[in-house]
Protein backbone atom coordinates (compact mmCIF):
# COMPACT_ATOMS: atom_id res chain seq x y z
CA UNK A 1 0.00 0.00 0.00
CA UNK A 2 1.49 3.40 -1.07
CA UNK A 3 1.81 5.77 1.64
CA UNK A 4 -0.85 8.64 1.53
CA UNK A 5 2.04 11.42 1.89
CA UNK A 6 3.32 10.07 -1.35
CA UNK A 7 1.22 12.34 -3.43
CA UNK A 8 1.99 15.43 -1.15
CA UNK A 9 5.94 14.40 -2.07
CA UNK A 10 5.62 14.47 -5.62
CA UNK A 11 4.13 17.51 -5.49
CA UNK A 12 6.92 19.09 -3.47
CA UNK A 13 9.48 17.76 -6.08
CA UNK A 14 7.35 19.12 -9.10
CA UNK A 15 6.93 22.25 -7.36
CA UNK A 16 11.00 22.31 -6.31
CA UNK A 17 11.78 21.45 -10.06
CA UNK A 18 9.78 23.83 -11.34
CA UNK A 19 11.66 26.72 -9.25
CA UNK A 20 15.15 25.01 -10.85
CA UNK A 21 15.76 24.09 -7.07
CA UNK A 22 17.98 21.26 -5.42
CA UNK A 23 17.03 19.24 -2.42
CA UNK A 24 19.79 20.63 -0.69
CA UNK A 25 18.47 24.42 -1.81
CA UNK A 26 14.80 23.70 -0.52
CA UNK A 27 16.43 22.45 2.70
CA UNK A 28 18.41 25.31 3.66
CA UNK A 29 15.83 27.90 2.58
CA UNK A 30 13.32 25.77 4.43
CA UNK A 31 15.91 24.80 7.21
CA UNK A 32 15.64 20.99 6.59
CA UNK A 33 17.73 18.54 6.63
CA UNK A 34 18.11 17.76 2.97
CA UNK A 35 17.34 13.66 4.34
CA UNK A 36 13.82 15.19 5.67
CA UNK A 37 13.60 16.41 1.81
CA UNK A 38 14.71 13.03 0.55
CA UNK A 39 12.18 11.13 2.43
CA UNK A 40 9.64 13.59 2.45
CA UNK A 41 9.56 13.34 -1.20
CA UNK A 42 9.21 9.71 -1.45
CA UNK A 43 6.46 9.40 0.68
CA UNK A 44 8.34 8.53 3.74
CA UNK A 45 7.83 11.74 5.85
CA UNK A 46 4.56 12.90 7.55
CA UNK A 47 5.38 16.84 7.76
CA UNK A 48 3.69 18.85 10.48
CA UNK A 49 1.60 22.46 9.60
CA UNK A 50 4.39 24.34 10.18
CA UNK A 51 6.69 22.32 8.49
CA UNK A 52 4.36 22.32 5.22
CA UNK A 53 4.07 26.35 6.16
CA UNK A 54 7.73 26.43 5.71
CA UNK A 55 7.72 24.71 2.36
CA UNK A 56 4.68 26.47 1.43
CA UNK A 57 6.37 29.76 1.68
CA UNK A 58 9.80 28.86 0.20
CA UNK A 59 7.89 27.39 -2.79
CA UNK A 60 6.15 30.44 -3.01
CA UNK A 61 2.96 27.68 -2.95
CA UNK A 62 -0.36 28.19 -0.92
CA UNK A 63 -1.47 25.85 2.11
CA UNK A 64 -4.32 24.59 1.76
CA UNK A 65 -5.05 22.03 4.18
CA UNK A 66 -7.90 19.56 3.75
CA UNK A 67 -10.28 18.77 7.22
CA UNK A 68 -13.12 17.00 5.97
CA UNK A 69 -13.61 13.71 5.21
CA UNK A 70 -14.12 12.09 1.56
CA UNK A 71 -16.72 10.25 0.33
CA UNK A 72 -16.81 6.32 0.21
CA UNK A 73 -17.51 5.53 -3.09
């Protein structure tokens, strides 16, 4: 079973591409550890709100965080 941070990782990545940024570049500016990048990335991370804040703002990205449930199909 994939891990349901997975898709929030590949969006960091596609959102740290798209700014021509490194791991190691988002980490500073984010003051990560560029591991924490590596695994958050892959799915392998839960992030906290301020963490995703943190990203949020160096990716020049908007929060928006999700509290309701989804329908069962």
């Amino acid at each position: 079973m994939a891990s349901p941070w997975r898709h929030l990782g590949q969006r960091v990545r596609a959102l740290r591409r798209a700014r021509g940024m490194t791991q190691r570049a988002l980490a500073e500016s984010a003051e990560l550890s560029v591991v924490y990048i590596q695994k958050l990335e892959a799915g392998d991370r839960t992030p906290s709100l301020p963490t995703l804040d943190r990203l949020a703002h160096v990716l020049g990205a908007r929060l928006i965080v999700r509290l309701t449930r989804r329908r069962r199909s």
